[in-house]
N, C-alpha and C. Protein backbone atom coordinates (compact mmCIF):
# COMPACT_ATOMS: atom_id res chain seq x y z
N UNK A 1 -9.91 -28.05 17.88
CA UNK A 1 -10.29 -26.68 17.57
C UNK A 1 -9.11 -25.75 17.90
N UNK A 2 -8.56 -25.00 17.18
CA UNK A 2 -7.84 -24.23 17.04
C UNK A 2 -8.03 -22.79 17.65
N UNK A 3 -7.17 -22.24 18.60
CA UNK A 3 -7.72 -20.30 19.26
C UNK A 3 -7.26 -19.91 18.07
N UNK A 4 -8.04 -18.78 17.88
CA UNK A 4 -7.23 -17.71 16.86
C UNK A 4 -6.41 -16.82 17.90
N UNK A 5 -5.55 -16.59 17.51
CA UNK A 5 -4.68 -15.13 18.43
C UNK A 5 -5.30 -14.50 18.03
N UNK A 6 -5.10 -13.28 19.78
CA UNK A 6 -5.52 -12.33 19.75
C UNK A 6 -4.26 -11.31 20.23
N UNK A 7 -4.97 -10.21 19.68
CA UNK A 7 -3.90 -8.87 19.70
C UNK A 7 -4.73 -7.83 20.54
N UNK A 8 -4.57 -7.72 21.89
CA UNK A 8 -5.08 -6.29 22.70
C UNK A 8 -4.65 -5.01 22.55
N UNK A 9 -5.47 -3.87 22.01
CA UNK A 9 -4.69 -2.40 21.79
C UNK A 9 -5.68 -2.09 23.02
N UNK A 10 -5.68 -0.73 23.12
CA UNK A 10 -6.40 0.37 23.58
C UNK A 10 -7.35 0.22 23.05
N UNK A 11 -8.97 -0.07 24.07
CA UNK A 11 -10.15 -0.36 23.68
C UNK A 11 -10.47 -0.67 22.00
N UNK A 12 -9.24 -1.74 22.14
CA UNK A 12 -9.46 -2.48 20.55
C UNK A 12 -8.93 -4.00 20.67
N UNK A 13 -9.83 -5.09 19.89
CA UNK A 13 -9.53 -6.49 19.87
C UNK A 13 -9.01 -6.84 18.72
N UNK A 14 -7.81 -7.24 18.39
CA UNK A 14 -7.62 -8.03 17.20
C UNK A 14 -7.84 -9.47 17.44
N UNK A 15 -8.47 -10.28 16.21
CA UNK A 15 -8.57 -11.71 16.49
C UNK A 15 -8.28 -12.40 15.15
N UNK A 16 -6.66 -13.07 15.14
CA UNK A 16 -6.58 -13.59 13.65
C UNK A 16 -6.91 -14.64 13.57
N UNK A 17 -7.14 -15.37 12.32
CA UNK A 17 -7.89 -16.41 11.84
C UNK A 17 -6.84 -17.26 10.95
N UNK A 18 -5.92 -18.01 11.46
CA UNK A 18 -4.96 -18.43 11.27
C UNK A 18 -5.17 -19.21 9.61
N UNK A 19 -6.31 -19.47 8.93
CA UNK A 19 -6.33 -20.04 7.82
C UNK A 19 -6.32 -19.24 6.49
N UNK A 20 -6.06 -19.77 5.54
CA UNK A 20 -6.31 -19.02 4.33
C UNK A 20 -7.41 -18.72 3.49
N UNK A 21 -7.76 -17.30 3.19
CA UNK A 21 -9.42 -17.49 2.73
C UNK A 21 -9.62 -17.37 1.11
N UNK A 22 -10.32 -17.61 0.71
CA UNK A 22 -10.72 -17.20 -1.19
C UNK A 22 -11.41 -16.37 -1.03
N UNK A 23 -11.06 -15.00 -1.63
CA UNK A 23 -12.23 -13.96 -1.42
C UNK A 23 -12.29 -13.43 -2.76
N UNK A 24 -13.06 -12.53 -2.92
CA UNK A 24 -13.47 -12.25 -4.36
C UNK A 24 -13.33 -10.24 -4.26
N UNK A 25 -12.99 -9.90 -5.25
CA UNK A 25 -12.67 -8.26 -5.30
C UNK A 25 -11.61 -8.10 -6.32
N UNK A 26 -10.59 -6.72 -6.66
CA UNK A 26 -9.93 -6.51 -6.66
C UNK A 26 -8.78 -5.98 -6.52
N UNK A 27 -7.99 -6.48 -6.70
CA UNK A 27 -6.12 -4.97 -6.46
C UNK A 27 -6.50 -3.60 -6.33
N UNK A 28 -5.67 -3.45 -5.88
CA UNK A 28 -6.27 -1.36 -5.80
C UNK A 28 -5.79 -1.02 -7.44
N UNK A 29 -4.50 -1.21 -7.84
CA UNK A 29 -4.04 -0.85 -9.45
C UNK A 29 -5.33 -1.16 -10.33
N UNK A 30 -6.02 -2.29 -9.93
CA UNK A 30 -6.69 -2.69 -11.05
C UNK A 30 -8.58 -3.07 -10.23
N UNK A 31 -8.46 -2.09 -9.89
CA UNK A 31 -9.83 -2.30 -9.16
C UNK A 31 -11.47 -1.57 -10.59
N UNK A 32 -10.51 -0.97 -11.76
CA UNK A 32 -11.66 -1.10 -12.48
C UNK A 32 -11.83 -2.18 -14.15
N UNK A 33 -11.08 -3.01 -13.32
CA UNK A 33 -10.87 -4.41 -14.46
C UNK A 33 -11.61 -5.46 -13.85
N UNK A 34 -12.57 -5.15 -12.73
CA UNK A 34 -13.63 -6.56 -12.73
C UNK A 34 -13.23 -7.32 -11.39
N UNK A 35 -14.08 -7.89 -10.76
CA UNK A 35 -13.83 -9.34 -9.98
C UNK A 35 -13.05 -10.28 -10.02
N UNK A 36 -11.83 -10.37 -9.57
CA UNK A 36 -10.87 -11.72 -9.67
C UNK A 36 -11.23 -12.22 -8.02
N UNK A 37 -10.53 -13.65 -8.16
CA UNK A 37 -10.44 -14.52 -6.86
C UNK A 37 -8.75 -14.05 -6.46
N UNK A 38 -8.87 -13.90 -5.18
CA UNK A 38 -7.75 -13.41 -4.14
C UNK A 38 -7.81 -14.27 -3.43
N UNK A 39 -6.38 -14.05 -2.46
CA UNK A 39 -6.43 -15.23 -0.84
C UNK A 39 -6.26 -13.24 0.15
N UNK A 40 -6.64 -14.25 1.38
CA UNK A 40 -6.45 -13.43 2.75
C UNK A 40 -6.07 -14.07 3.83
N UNK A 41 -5.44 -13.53 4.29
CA UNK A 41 -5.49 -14.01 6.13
C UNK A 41 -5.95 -12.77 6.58
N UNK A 42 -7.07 -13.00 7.55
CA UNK A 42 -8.73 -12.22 7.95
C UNK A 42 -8.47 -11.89 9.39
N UNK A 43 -9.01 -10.64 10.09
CA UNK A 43 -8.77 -10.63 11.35
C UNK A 43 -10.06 -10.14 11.55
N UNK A 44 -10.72 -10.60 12.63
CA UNK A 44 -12.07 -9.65 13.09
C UNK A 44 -11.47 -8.69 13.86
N UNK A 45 -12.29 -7.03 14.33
CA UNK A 45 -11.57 -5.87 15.36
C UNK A 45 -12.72 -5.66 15.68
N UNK A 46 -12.91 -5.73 17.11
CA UNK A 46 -13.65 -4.75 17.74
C UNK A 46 -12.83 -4.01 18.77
N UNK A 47 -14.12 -2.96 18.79
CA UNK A 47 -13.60 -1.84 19.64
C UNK A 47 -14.65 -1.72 20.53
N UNK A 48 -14.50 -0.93 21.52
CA UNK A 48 -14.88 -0.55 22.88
C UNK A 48 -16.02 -0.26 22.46
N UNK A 49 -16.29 0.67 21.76
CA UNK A 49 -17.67 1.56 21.22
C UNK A 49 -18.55 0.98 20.17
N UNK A 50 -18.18 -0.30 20.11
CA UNK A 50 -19.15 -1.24 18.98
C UNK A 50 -19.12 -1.55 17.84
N UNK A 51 -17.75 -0.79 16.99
CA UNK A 51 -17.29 -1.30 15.81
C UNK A 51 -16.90 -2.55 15.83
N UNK A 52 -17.40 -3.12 14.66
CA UNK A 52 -17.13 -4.71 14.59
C UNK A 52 -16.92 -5.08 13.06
N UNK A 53 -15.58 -5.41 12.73
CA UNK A 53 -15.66 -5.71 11.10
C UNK A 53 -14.29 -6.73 11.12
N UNK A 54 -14.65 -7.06 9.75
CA UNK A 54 -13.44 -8.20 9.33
C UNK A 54 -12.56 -7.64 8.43
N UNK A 55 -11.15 -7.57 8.39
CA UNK A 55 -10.42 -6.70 7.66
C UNK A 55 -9.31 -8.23 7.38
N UNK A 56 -9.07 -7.95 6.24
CA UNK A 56 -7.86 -9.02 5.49
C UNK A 56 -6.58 -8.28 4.87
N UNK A 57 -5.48 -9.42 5.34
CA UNK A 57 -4.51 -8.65 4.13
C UNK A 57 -4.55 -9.78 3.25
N UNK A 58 -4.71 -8.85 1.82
CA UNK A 58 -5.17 -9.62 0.61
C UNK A 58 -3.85 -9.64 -0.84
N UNK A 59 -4.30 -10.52 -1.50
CA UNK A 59 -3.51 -10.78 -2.19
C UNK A 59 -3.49 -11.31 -3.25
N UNK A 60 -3.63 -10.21 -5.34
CA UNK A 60 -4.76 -10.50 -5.86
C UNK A 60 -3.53 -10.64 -6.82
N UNK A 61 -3.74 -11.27 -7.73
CA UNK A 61 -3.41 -11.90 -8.83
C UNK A 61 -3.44 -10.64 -9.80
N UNK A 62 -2.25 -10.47 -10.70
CA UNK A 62 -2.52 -9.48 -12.02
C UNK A 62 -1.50 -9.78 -12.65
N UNK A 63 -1.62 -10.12 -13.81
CA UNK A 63 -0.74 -9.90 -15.26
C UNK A 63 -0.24 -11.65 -15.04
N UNK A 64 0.58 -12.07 -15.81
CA UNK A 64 1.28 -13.15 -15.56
C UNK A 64 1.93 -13.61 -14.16
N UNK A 65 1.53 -14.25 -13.41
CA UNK A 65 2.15 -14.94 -12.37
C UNK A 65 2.65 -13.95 -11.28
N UNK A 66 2.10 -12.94 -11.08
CA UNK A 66 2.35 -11.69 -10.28
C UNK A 66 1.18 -11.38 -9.22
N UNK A 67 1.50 -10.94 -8.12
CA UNK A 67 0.51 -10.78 -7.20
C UNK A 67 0.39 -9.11 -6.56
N UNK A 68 -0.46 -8.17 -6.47
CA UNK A 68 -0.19 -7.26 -5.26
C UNK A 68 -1.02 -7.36 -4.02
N UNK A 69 -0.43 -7.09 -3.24
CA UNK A 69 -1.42 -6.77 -1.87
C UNK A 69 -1.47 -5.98 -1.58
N UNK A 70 -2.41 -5.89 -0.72
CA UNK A 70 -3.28 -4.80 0.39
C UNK A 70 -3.66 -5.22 1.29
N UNK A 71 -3.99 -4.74 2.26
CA UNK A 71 -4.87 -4.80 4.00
C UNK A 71 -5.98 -3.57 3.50
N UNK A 72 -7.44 -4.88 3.73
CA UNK A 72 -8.71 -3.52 3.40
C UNK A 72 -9.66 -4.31 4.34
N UNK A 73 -10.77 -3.51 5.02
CA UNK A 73 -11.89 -3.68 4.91
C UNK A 73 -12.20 -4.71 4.27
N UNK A 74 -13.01 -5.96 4.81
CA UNK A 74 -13.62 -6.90 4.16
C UNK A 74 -15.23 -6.90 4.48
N UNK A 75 -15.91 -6.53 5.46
CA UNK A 75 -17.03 -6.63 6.03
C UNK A 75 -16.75 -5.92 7.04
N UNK A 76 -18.15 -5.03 7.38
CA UNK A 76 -18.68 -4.24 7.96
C UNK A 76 -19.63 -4.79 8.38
N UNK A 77 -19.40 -5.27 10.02
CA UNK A 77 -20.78 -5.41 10.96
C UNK A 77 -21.34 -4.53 11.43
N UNK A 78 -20.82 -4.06 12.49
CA UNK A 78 -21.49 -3.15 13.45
C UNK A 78 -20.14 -2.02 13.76
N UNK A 79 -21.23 -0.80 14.06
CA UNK A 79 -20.45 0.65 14.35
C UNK A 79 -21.22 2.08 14.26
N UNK A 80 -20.40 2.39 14.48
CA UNK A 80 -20.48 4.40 14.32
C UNK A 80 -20.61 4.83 12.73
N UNK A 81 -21.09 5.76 12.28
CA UNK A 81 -21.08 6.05 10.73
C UNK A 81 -19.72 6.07 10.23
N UNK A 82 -19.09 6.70 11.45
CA UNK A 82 -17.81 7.35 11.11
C UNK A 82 -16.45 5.97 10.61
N UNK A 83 -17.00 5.08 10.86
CA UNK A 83 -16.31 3.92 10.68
C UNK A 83 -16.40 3.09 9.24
N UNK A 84 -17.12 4.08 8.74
CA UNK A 84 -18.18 3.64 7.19
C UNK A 84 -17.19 3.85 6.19
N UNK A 85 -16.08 4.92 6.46
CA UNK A 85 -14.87 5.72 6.31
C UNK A 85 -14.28 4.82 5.70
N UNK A 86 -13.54 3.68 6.28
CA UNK A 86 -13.00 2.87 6.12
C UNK A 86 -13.25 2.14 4.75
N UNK A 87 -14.99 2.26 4.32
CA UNK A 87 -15.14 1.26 2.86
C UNK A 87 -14.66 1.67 2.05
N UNK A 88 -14.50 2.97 1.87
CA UNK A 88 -13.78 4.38 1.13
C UNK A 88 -13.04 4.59 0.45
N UNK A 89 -11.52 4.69 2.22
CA UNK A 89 -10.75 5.16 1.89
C UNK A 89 -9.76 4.34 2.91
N UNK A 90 -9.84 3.09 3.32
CA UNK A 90 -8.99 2.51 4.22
C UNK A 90 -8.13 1.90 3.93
N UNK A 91 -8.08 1.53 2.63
CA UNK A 91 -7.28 0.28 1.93
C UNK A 91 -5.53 0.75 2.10
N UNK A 92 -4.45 -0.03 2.82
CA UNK A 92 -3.35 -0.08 2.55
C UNK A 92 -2.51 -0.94 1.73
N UNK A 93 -1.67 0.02 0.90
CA UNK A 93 -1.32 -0.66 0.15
C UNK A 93 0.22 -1.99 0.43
N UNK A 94 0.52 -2.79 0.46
CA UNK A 94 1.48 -2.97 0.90
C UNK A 94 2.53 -3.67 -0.60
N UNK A 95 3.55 -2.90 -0.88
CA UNK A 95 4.26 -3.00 -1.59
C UNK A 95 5.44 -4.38 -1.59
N UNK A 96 5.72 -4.74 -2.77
CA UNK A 96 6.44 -6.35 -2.52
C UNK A 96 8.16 -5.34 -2.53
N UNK A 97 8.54 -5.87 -1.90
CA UNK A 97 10.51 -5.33 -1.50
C UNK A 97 11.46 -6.62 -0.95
N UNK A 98 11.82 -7.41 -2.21
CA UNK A 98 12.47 -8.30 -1.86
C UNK A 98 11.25 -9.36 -1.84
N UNK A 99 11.43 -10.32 -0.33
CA UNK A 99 10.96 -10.99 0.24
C UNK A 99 9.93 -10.91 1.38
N UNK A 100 9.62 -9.63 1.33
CA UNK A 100 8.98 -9.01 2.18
C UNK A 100 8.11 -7.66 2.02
N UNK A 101 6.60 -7.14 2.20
CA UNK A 101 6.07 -6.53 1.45
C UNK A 101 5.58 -5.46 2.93
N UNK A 102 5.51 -3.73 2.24
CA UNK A 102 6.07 -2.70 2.80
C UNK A 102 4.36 -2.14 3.32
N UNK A 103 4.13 -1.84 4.09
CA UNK A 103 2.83 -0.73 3.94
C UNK A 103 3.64 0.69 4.64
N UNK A 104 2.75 1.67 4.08
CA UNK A 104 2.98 3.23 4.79
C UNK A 104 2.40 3.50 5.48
N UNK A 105 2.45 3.93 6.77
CA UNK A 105 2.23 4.29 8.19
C UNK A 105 1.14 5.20 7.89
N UNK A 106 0.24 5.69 6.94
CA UNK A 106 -0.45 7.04 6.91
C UNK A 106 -1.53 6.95 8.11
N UNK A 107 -1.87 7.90 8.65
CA UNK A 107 -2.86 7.87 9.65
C UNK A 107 -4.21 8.48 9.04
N UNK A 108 -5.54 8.14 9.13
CA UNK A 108 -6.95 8.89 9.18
C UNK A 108 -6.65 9.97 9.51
N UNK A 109 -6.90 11.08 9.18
CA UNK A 109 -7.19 12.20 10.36
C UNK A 109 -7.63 13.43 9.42
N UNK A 110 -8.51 14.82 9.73
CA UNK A 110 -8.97 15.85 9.30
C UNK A 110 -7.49 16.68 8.79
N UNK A 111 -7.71 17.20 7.56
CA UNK A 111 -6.87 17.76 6.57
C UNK A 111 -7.21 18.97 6.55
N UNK A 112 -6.72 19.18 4.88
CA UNK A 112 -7.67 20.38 4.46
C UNK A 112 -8.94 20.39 3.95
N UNK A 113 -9.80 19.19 3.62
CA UNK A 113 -10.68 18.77 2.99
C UNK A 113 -11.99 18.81 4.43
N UNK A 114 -13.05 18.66 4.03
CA UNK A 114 -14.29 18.52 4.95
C UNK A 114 -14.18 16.91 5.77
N UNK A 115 -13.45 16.00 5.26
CA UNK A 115 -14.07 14.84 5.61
C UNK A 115 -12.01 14.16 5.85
N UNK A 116 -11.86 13.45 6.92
CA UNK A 116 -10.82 12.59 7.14
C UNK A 116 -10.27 11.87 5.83
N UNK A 117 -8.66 11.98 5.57
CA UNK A 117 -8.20 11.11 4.65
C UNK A 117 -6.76 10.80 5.27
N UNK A 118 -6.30 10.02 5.16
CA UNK A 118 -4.96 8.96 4.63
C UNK A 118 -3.68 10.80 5.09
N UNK A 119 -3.20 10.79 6.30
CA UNK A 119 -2.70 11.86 6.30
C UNK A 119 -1.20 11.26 6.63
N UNK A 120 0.38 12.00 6.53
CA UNK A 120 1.23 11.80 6.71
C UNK A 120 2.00 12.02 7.66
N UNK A 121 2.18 11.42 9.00
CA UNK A 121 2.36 11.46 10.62
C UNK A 121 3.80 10.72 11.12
N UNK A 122 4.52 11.26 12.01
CA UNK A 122 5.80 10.79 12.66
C UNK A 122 5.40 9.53 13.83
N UNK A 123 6.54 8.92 14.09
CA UNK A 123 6.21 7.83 14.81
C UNK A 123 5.17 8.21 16.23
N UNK A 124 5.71 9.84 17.01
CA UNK A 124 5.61 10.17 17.97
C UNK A 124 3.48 9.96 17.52
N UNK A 125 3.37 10.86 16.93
CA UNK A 125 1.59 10.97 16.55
C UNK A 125 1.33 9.31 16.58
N UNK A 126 1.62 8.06 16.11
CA UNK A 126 1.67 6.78 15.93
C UNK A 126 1.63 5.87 17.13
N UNK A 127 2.51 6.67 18.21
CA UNK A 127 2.37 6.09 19.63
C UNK A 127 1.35 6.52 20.44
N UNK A 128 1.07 7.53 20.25
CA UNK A 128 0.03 8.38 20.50
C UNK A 128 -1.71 7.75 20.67
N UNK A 129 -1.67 7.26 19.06
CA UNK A 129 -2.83 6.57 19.05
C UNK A 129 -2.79 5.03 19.62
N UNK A 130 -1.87 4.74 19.08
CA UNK A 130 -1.60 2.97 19.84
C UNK A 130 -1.55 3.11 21.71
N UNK A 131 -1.12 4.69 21.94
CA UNK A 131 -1.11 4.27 23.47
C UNK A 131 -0.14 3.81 24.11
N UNK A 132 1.32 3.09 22.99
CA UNK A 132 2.23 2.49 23.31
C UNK A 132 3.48 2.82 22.25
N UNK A 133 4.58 2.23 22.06
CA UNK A 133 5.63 2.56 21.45
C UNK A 133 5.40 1.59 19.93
N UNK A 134 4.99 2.15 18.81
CA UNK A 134 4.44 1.50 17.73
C UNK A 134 5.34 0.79 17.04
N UNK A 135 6.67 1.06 16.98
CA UNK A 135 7.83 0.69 16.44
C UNK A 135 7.82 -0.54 17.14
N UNK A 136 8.08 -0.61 18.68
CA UNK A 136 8.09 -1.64 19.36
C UNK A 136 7.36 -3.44 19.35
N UNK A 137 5.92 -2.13 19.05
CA UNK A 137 4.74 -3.25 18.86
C UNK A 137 4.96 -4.32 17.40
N UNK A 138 5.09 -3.19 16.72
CA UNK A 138 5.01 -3.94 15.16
C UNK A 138 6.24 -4.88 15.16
N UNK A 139 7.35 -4.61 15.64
CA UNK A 139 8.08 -5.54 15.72
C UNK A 139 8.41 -6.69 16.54
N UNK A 140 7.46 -6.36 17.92
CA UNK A 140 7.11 -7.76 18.70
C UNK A 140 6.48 -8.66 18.18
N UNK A 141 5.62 -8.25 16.65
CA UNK A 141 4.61 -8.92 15.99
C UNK A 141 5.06 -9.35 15.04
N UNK A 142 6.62 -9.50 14.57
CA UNK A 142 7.01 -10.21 13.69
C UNK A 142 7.57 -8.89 12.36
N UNK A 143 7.00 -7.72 12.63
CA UNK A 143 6.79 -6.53 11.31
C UNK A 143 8.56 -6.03 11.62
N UNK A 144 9.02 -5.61 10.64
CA UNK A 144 10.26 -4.50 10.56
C UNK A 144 9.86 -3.20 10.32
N UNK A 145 9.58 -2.36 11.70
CA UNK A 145 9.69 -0.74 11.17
C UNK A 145 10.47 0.25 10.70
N UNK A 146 10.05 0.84 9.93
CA UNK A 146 11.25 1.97 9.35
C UNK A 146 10.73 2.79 8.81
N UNK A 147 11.80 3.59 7.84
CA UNK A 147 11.16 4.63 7.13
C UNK A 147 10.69 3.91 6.07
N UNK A 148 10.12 4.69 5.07
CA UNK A 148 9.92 3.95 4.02
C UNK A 148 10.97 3.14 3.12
N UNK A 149 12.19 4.49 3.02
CA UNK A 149 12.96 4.07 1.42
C UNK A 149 13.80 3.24 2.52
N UNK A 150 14.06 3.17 3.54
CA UNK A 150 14.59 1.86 4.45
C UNK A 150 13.93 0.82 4.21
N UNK A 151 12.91 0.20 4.06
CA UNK A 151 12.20 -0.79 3.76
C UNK A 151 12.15 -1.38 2.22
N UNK A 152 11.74 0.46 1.43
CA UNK A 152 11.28 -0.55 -0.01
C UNK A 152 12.27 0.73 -0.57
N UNK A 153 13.74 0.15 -1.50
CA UNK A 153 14.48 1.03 -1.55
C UNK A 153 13.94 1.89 -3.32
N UNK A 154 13.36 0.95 -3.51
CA UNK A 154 12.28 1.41 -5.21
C UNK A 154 11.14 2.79 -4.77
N UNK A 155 10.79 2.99 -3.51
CA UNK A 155 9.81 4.07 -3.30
C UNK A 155 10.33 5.05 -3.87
N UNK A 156 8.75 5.63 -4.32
CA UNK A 156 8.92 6.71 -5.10
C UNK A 156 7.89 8.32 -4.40
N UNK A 157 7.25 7.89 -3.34
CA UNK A 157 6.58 8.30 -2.65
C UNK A 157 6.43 8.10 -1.15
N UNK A 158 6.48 9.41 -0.17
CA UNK A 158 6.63 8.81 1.19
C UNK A 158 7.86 8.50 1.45
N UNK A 159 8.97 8.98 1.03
CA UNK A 159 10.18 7.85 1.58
C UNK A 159 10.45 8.34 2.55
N UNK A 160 10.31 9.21 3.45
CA UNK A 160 10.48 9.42 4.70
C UNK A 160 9.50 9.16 6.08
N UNK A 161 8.56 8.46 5.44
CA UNK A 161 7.27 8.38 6.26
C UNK A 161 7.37 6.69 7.14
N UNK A 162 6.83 6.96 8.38
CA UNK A 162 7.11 5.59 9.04
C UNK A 162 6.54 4.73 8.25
N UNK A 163 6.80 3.38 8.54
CA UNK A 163 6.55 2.06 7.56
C UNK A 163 6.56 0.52 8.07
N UNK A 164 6.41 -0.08 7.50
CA UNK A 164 6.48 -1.39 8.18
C UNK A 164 6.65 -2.69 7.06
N UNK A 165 7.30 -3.54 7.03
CA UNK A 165 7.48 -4.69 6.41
C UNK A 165 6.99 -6.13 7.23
N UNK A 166 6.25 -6.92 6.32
CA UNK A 166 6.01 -8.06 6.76
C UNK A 166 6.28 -9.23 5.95
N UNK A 167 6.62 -9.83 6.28
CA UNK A 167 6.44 -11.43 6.12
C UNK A 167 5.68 -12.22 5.81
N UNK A 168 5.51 -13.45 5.79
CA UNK A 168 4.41 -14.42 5.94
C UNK A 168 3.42 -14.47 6.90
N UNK A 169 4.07 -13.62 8.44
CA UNK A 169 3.22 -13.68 9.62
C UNK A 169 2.45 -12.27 8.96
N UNK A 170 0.81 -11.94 8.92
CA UNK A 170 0.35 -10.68 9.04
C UNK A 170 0.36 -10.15 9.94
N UNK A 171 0.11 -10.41 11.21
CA UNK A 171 -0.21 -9.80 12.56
C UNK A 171 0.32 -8.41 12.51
N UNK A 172 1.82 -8.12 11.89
CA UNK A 172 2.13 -6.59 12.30
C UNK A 172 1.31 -5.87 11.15
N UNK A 173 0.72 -6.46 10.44
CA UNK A 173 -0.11 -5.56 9.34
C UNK A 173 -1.22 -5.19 10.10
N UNK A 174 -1.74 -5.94 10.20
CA UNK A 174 -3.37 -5.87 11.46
C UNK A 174 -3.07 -4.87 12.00
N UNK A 175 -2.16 -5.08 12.85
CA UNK A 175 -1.77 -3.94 13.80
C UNK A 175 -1.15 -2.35 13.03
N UNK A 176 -0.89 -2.56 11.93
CA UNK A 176 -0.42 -1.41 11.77
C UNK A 176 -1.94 -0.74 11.21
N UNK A 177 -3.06 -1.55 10.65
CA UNK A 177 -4.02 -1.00 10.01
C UNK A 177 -5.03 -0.45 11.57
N UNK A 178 -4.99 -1.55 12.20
CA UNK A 178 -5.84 -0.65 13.55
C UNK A 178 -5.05 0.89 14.27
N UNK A 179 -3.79 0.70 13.96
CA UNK A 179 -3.25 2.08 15.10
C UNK A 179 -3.41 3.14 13.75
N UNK A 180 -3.46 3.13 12.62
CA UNK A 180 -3.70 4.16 11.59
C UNK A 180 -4.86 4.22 10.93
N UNK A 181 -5.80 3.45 11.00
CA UNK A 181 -7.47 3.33 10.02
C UNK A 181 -8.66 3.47 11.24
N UNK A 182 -8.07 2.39 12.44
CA UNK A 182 -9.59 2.39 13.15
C UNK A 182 -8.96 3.40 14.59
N UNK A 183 -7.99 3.09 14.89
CA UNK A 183 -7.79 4.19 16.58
C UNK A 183 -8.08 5.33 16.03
N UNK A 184 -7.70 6.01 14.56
CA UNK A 184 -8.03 7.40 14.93
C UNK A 184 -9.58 7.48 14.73
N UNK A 185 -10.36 6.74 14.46
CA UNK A 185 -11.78 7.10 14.20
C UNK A 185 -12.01 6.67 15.66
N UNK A 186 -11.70 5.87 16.10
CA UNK A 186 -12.36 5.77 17.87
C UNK A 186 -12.11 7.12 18.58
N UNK A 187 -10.75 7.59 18.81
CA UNK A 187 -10.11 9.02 18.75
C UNK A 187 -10.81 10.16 18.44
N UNK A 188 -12.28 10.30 17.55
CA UNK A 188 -12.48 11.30 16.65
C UNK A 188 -11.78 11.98 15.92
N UNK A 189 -10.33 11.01 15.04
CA UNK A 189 -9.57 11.67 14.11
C UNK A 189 -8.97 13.04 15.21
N UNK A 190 -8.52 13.12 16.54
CA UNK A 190 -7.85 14.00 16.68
C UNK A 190 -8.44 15.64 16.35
N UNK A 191 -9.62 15.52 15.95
CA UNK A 191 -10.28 17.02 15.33
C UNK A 191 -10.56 17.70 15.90
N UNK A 192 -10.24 18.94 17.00
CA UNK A 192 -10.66 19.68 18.18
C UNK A 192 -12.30 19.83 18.04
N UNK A 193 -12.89 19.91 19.36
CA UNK A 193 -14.32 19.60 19.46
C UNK A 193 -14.85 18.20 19.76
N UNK A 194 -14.41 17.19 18.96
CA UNK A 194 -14.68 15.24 18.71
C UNK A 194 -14.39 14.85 20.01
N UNK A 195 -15.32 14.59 20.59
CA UNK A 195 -14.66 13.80 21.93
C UNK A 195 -14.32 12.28 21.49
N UNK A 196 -13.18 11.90 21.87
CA UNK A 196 -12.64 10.54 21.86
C UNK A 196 -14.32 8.94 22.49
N UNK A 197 -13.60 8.33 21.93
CA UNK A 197 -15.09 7.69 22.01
C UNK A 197 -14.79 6.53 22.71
N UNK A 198 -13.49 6.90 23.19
CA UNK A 198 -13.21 6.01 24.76
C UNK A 198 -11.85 6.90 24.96
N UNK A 199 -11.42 6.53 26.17
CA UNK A 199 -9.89 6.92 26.46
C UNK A 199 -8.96 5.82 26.99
């Protein structure tokens, strides 16, 4: 029997699942062209306050012999409403650059809009929520941080926004999707009034 690694944040568990899964959905580009079969490598997260879900970075087939990925939400166990967020609007995209594929650092948090979205934040806000030095982390985990157009020199959007590149290992993806999708909802998105829902 095999441990899955685990990844400890701030009243948060990562637990990866070292195998490859068949899951069914699609690409964000092409999410209104129907059900295809994808692979994942799957991490369960809980948190302090009872969120409990399975999040994958995925990897879907389109056009001839071409793949894109993402890190989304796969299942929703247990939680807060506010974590519901995530079925939404959580999905990162992670872009192919070379040999190695890019996601953007965006964080959750209250805008101009009524309800939390996908907002654009410096490393300092990033350590903030991780609790620790995020650059550091992601790259103890195998990830290359940077800016964007440092990473994926084709960006056409964001190129100044923190970022991260991975590999074959996901782990710094996991991690980059918990310190930007689920800490700020444990956090209350930072929204004056929200008390943090641990410290």
């Amino acid at each position: 029997m095999t441990t899955e690694p685990t990844v400890e944040l701030r009243g948060l568990t990562l637990s990866i699942d070292p195998d490859v899964h068949t899951i069914e959905g699609a690409g964000m580009s092409a999410r209104d062209e129907g059900v295809v079969e994808g692979r994942a490598r799957v991490a369960t997260v809980k948190t302090v306050d009872g969120f409990h879900a399975t999040i994958g970075v995925c990897s879907w087939p389109v056009g001839d012999d071409s793949h894109e990925h993402d890190i989304r939400l796969l299942d929703f166990w247990a939680g807060a409403d506010d974590y519901r967020r995530l079925e939404r609007a959580g999905k990162m995209s992670l872009a192919q650059s070379g040999d190695r594929r890019v996601g953007i650092l965006r964080a959750m948090a209250y805008g101009e809009r009524e309800w939390p979205t996908l907002q654009t934040v410096g490393w300092e806000a990033l350590d903030r929520l991780a609790g620790t030095n995020t650059a550091h982390l992601l790259r103890e985990h195998g990830g290359v941080p940077g800016s964007v157009i440092e990473l994926n020199p084709n960006a056409k959007r964001f190129k100044d926004a923190p970022a991260v590149a991975i590999a074959d290992d996901p782990t710094a993806a996991f991690i980059a999707f918990a310190v930007t999708r689920v800490m700020p909802i444990a956090s209350g998105f930072g929204k004056p009034g929200l008390e943090p829902l641990h410290a």
